[in-house]
N, C-alpha and C. Protein backbone atom coordinates (compact mmCIF):
# COMPACT_ATOMS: atom_id res chain seq x y z
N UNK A 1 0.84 -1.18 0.00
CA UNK A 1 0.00 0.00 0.00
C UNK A 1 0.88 1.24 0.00
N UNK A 2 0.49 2.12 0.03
CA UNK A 2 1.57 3.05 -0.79
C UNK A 2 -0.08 4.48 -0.46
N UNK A 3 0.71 5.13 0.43
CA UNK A 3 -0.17 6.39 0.83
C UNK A 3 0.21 7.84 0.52
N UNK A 4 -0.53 8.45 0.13
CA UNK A 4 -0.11 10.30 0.01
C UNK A 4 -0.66 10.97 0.88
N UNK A 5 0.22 12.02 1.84
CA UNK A 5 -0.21 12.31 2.80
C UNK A 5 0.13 13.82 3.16
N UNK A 6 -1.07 14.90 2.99
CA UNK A 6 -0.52 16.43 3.01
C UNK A 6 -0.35 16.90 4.21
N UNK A 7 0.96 16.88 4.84
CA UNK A 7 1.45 16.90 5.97
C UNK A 7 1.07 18.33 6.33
N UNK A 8 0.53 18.56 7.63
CA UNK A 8 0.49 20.07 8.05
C UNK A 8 1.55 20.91 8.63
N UNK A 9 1.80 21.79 8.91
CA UNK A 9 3.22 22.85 9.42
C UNK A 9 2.96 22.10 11.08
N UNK A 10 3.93 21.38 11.60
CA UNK A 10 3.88 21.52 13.01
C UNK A 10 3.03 20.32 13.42
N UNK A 11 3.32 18.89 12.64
CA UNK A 11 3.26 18.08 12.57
C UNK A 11 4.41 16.53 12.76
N UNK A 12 4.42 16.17 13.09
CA UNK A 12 5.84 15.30 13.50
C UNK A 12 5.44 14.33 12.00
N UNK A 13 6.77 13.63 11.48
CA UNK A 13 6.56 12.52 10.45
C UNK A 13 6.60 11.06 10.98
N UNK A 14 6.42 10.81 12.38
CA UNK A 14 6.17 9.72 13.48
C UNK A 14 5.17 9.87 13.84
N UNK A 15 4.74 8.34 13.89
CA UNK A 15 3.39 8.07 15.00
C UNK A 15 3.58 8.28 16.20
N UNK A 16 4.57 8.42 17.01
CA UNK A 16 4.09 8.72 18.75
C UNK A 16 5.78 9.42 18.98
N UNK A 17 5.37 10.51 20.13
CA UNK A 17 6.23 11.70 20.30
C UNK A 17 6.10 11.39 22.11
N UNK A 18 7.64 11.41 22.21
CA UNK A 18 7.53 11.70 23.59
C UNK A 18 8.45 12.89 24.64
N UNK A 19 8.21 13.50 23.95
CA UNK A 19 8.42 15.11 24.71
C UNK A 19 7.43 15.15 25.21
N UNK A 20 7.47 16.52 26.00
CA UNK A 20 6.44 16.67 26.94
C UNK A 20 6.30 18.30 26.80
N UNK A 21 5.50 18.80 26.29
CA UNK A 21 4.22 18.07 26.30
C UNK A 21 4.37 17.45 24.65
N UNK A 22 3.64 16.45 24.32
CA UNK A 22 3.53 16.00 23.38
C UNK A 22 3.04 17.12 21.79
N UNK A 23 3.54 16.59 20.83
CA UNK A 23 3.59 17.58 19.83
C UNK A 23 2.74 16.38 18.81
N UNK A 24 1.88 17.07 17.54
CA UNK A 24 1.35 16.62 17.19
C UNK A 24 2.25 15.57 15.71
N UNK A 25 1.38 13.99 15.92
CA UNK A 25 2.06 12.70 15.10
C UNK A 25 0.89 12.46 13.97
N UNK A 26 1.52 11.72 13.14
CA UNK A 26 0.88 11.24 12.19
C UNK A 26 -0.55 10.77 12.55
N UNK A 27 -0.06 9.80 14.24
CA UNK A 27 -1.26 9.09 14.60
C UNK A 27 -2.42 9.74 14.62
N UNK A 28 -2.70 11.48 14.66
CA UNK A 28 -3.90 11.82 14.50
C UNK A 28 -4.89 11.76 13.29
N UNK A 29 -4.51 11.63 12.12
CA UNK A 29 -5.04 11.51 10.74
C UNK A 29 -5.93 10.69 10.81
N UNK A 30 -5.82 9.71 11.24
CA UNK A 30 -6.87 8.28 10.54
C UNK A 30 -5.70 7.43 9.64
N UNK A 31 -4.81 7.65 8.97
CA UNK A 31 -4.04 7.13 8.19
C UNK A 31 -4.18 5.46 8.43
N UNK A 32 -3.85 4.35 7.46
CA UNK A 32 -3.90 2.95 7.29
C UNK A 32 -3.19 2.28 8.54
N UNK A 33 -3.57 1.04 8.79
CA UNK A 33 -2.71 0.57 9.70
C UNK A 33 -1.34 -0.13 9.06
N UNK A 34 -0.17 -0.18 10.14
CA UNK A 34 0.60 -0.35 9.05
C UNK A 34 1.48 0.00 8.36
N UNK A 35 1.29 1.45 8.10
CA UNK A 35 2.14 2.06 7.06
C UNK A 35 2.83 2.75 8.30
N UNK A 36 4.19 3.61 7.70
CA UNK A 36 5.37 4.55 8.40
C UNK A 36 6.18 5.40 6.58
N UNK A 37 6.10 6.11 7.57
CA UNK A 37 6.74 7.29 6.36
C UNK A 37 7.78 6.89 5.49
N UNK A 38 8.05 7.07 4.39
CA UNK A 38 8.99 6.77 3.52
C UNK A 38 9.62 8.07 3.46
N UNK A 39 10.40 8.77 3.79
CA UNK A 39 11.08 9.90 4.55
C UNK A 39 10.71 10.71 5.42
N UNK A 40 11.25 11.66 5.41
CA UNK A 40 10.86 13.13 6.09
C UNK A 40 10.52 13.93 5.96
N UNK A 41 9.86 14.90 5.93
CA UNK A 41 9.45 16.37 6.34
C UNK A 41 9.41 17.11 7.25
N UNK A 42 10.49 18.03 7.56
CA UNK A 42 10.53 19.04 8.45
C UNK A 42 9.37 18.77 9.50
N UNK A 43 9.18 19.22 10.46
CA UNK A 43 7.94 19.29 11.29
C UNK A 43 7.67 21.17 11.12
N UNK A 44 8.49 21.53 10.41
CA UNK A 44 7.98 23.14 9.95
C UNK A 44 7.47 22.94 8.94
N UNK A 45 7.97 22.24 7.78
CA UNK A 45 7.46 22.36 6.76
C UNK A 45 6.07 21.44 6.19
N UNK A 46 5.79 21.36 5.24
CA UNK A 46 4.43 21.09 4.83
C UNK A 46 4.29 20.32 3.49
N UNK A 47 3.42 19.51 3.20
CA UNK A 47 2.89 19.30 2.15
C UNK A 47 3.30 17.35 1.56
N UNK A 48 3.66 17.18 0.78
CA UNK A 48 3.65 15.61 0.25
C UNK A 48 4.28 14.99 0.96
N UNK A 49 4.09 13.87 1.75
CA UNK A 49 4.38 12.72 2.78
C UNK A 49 3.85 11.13 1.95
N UNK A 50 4.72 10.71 1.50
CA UNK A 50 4.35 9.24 1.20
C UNK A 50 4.77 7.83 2.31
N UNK A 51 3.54 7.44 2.47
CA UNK A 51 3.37 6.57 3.64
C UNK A 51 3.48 5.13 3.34
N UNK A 52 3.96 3.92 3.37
CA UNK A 52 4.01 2.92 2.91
C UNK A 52 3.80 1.41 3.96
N UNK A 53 3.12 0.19 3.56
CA UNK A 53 3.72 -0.93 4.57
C UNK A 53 4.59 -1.77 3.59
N UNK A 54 5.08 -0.98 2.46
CA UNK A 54 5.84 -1.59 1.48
C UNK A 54 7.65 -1.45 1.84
N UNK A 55 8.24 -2.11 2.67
CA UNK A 55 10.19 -2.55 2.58
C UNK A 55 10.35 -1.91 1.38
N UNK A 56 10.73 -2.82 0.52
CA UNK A 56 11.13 -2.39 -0.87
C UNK A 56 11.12 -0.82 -1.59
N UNK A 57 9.75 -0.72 -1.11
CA UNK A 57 9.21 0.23 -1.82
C UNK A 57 9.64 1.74 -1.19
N UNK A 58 9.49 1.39 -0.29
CA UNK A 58 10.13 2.78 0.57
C UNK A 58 11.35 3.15 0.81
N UNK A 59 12.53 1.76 0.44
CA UNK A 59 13.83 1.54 0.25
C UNK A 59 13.83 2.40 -1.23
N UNK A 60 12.99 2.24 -2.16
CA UNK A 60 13.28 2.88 -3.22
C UNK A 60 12.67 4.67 -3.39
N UNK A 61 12.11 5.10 -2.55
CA UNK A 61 11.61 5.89 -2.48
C UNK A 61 12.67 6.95 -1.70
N UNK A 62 13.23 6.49 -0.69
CA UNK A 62 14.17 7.16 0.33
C UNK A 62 15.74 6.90 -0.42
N UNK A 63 16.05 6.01 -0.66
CA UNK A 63 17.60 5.49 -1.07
C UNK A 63 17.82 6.52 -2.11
N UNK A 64 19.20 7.43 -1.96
CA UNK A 64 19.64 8.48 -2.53
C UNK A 64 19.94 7.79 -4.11
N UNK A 65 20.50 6.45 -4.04
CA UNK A 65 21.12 6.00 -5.35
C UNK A 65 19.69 6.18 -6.78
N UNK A 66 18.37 6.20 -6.12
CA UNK A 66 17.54 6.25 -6.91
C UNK A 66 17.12 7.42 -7.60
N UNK A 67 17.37 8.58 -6.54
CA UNK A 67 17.68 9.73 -6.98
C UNK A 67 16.30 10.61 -7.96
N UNK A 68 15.47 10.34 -6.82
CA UNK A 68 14.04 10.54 -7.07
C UNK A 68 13.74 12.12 -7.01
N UNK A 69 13.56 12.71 -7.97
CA UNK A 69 13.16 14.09 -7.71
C UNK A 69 12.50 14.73 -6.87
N UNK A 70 12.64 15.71 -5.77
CA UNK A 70 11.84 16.48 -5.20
C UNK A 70 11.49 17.38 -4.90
N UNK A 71 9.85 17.99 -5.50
CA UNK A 71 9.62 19.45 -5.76
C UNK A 71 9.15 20.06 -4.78
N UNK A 72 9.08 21.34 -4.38
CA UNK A 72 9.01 22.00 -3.40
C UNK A 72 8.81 23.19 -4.05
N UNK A 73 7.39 24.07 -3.30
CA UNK A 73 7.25 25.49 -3.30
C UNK A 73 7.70 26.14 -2.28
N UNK A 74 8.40 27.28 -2.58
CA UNK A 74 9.57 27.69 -1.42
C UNK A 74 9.14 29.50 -1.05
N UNK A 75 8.34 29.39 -0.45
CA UNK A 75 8.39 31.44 0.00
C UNK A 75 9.80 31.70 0.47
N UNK A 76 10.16 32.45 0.09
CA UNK A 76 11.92 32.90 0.65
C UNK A 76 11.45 34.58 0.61
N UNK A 77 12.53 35.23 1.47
CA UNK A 77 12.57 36.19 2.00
C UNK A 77 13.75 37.43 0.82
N UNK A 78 12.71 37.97 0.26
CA UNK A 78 13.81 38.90 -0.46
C UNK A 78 13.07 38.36 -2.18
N UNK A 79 13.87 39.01 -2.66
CA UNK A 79 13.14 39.09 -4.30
C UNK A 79 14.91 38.34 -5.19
N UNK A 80 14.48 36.84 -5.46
CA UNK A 80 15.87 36.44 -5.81
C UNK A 80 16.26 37.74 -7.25
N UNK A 81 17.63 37.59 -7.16
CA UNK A 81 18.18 37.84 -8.38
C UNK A 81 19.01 36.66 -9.42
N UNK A 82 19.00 36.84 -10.57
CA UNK A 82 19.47 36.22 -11.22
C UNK A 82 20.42 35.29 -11.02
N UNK A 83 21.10 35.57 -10.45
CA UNK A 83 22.43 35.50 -9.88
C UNK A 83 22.35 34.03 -9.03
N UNK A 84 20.93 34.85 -8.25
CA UNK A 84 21.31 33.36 -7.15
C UNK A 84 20.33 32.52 -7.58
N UNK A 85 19.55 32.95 -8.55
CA UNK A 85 18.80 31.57 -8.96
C UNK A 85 19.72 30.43 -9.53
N UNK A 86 20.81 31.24 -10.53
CA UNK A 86 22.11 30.69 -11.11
C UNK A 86 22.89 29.68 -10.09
N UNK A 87 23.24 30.29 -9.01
CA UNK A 87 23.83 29.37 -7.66
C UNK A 87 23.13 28.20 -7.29
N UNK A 88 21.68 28.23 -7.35
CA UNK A 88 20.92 27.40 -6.80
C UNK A 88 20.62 26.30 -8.13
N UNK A 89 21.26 26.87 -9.56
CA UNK A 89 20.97 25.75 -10.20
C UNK A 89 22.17 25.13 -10.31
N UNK A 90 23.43 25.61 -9.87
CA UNK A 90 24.43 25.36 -10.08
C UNK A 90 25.11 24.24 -9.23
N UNK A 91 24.08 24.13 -8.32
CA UNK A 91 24.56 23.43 -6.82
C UNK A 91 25.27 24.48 -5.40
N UNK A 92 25.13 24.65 -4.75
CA UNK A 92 25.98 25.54 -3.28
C UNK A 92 26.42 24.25 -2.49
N UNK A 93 27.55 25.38 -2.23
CA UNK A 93 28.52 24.25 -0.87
C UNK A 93 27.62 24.67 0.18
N UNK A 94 27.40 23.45 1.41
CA UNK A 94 26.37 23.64 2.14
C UNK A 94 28.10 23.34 3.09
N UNK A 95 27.89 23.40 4.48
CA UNK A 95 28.88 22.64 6.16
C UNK A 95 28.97 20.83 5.29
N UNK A 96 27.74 19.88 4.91
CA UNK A 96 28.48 18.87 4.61
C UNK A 96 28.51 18.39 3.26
N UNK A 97 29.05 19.55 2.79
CA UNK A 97 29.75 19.22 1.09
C UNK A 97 28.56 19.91 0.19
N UNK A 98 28.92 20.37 -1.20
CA UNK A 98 27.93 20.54 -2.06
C UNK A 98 26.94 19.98 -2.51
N UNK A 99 25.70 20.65 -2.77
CA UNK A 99 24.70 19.69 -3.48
C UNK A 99 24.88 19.34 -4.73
N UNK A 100 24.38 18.89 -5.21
CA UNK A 100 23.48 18.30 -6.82
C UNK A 100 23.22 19.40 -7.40
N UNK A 101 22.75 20.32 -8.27
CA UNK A 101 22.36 21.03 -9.45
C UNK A 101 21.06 21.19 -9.31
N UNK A 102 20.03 22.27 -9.04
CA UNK A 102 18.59 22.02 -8.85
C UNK A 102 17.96 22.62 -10.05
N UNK A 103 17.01 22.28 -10.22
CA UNK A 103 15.99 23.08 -11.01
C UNK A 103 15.29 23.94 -10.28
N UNK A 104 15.32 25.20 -10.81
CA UNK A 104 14.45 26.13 -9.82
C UNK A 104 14.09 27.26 -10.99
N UNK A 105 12.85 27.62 -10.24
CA UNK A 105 11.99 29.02 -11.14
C UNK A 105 11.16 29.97 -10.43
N UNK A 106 11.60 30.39 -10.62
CA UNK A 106 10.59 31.72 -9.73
C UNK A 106 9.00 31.96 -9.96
N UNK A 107 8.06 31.64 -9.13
CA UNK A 107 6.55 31.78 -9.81
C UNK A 107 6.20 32.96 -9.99
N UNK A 108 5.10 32.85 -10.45
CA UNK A 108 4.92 34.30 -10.61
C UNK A 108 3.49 34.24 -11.41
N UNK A 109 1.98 34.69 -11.60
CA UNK A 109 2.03 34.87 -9.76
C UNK A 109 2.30 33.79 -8.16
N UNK A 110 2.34 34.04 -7.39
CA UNK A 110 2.57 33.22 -6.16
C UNK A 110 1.54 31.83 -6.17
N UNK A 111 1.84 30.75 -5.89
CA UNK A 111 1.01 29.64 -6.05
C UNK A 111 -0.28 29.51 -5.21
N UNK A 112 -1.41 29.31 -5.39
CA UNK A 112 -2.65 29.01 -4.65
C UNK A 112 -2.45 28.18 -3.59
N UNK A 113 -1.91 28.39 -2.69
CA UNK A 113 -1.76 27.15 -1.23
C UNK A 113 -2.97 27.55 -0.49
N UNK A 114 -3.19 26.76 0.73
CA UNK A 114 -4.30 26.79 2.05
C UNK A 114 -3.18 27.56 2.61
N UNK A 115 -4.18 28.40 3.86
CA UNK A 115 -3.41 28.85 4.59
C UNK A 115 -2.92 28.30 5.39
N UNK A 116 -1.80 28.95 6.13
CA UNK A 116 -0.70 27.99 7.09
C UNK A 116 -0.96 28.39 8.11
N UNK A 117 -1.33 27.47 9.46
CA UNK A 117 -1.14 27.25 10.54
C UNK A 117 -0.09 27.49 11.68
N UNK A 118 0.82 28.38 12.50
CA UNK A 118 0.10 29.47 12.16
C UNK A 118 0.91 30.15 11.22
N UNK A 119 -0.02 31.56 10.26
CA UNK A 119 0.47 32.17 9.36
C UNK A 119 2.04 32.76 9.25
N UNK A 120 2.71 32.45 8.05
CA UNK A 120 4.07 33.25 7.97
C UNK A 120 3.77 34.98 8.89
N UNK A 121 5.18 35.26 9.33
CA UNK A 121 4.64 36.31 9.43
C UNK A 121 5.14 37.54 8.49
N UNK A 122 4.40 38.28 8.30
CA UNK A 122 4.51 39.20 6.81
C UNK A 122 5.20 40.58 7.64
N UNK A 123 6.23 41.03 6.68
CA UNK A 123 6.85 42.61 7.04
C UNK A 123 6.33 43.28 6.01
N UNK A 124 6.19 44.16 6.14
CA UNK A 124 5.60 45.05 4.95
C UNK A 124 7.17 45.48 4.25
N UNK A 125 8.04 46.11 5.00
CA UNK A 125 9.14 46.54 4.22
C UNK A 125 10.25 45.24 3.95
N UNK A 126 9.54 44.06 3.85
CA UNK A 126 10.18 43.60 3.39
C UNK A 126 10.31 42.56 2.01
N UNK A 127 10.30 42.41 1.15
CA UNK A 127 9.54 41.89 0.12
C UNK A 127 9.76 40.11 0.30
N UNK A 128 8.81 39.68 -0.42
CA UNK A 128 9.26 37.90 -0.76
C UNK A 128 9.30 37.04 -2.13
N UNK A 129 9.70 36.18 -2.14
CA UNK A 129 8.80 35.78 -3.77
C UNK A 129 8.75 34.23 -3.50
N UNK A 130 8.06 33.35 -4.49
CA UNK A 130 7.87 31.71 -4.19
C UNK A 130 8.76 31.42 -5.37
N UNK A 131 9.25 30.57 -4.97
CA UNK A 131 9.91 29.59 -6.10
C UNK A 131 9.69 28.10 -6.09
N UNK A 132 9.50 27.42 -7.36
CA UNK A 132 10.00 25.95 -7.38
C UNK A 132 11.28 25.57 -7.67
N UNK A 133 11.78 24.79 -6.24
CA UNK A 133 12.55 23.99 -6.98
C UNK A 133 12.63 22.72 -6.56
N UNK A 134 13.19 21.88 -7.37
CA UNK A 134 13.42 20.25 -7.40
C UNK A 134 14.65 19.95 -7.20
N UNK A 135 15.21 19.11 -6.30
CA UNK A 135 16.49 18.58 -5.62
C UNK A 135 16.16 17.25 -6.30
N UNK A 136 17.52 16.36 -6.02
CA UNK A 136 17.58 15.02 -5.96
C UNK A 136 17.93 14.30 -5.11
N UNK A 137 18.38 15.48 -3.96
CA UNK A 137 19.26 14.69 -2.72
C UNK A 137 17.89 15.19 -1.68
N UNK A 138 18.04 14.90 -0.52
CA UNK A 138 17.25 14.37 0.60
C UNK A 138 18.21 14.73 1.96
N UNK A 139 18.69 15.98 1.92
CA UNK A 139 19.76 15.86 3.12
C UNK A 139 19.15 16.36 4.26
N UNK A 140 18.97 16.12 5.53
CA UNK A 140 18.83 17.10 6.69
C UNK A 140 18.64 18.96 5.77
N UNK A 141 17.45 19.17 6.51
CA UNK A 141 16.72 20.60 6.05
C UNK A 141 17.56 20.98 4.49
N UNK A 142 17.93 20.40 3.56
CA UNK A 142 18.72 20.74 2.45
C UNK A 142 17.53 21.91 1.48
N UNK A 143 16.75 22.34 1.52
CA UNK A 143 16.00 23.39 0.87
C UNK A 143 16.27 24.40 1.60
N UNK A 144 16.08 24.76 2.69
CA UNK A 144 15.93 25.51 3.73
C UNK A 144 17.76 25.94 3.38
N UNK A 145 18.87 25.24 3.86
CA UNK A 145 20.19 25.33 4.06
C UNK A 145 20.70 26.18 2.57
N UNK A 146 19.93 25.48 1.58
CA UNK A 146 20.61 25.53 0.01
C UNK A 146 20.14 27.27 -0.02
N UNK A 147 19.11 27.83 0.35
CA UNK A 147 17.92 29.26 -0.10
C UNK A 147 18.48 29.97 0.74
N UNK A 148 18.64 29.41 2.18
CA UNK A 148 19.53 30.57 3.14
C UNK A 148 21.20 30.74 2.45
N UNK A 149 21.86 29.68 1.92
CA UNK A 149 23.38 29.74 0.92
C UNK A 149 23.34 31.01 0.03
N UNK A 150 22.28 31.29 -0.18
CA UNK A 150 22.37 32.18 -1.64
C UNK A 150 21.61 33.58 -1.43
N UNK A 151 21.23 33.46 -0.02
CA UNK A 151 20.99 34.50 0.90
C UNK A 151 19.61 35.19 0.66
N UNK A 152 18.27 33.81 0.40
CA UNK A 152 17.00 33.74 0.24
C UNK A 152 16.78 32.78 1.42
N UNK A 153 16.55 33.99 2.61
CA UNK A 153 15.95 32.57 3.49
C UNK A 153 14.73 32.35 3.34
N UNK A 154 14.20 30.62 3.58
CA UNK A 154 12.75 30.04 3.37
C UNK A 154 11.59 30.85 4.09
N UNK A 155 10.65 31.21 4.33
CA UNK A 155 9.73 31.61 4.96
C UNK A 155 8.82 30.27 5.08
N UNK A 156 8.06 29.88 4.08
CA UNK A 156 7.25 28.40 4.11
C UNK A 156 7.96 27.83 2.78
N UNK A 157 7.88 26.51 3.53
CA UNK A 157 8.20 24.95 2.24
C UNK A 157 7.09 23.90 2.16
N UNK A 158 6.66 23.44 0.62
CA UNK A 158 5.48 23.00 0.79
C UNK A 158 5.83 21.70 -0.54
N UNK A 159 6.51 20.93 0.10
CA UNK A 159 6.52 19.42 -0.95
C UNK A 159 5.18 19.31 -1.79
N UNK A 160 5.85 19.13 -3.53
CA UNK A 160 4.68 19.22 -3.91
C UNK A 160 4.48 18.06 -4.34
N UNK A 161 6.22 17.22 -4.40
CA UNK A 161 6.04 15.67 -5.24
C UNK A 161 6.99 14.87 -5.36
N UNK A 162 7.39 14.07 -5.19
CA UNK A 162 8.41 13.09 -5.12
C UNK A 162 8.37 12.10 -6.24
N UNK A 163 8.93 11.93 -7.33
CA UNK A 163 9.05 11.54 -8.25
C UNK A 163 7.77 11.34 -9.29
N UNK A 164 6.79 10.58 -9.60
CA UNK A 164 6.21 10.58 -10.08
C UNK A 164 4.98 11.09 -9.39
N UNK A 165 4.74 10.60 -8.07
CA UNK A 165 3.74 11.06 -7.05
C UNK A 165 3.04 12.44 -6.94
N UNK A 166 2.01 13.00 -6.69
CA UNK A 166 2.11 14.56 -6.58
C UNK A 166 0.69 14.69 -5.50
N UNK A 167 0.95 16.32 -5.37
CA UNK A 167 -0.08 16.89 -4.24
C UNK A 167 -1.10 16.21 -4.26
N UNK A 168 -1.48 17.34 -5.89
CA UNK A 168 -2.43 18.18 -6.49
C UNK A 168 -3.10 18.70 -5.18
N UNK A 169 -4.73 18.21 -5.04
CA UNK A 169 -5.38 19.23 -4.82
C UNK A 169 -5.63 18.69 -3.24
N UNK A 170 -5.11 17.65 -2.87
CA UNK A 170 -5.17 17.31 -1.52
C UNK A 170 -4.99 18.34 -0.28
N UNK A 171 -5.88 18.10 0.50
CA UNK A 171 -5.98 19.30 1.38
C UNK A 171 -5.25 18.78 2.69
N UNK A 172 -4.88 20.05 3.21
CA UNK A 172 -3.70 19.62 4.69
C UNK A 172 -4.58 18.79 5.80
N UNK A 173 -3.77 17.31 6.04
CA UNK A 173 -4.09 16.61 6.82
C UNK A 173 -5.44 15.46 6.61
N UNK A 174 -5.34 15.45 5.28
CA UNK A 174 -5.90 14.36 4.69
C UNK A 174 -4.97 13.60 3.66
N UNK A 175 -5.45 12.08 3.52
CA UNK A 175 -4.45 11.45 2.89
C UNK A 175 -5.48 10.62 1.58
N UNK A 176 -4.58 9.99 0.86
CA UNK A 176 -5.43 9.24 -0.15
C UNK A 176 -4.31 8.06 -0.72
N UNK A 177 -4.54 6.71 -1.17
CA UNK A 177 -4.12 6.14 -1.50
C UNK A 177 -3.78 6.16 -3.50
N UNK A 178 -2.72 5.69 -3.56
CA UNK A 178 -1.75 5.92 -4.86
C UNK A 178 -1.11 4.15 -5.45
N UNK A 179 -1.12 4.54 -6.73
CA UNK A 179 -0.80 3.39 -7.23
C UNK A 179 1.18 3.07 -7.38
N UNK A 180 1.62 2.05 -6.57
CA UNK A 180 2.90 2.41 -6.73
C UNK A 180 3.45 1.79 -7.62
């Protein structure tokens, strides 16, 4: 079985949390019995979570050698310039070594999301813009690390798709089953 799951901001990617006080887990959804995440998502960030009771399958889904694309809408702080969109397709040296080469584009207008829980918070004097981009690597916060490198820090990140898989129109904190 093989699940899609629109993770909310401030959500753990585990079924049971034991801090105190407890922070919110997968286990609240309803989600299948069974399944466990086939990676990660920030507990800041938001959006495509694929859930599996498939070994294999989640070995191929997570395992870097497969090298599964992953897209992401990115609010960043500041209005990129050319320059660093260039950096960010180019790959940046991150603390543990350079990335991969991304695809990235600046939207325009800003993408139709739900609102976020709670809301970014907005400066007036300060501007923002959204971008897509698609990685191939999977590193500890590597969107977030790569946008602050080029001196666009993230405001919200919102997975839109992991290789063939995608959102679309799934709403935060509901899930639906996918053909793998």
């Amino acid at each position: 079985m093989l699940v899609a799951f629109n993770k909310p901001h401030g959500v753990l990617c585990q079924f049971t949390d034991r801090s105190t006080p407890p922070r919110p887990t997968l286990a609240g959804f309803g989600l299948p019995a069974g399944v466990y995440a086939a990676g990660r998502l920030d507990h800041d960030s938001e959006g495509l979570l694929l859930l599996t009771d498939d070994g294999p399958l989640a070995h191929r889904i997570t395992d870097p050698r497969h090298k599964l694309p992953k897209t992401y809408r990115v609010q960043v702080e500041g209005v990129p310039a050319p320059a660093q969109l260039q950096q960010l397709r180019e790959g940046v040296v991150l603390k543990d070594g350079p990335t991969r080469p991304a695809r990235v584009s600046q939207l325009e207008p800003a993408p139709a999301l739900w609102p976020r829980d709670p809301p970014v918070r907005v400066r007036k004097t300060v501007p923002d813009a959204w971008l897509e981009l698609t990685i191939h690597e999977g590193r500890n916060r590597q969107v977030r690390r790569m946008t602050a490198a080029v001196g666009l820090p993230t405001l919200r990140l919102v997975r839109v798709a992991i290789g063939p898989w995608r959102l679309d129109d799934l709403a935060p904190g509901t899930w639906r089953t996918l053909a793998a």
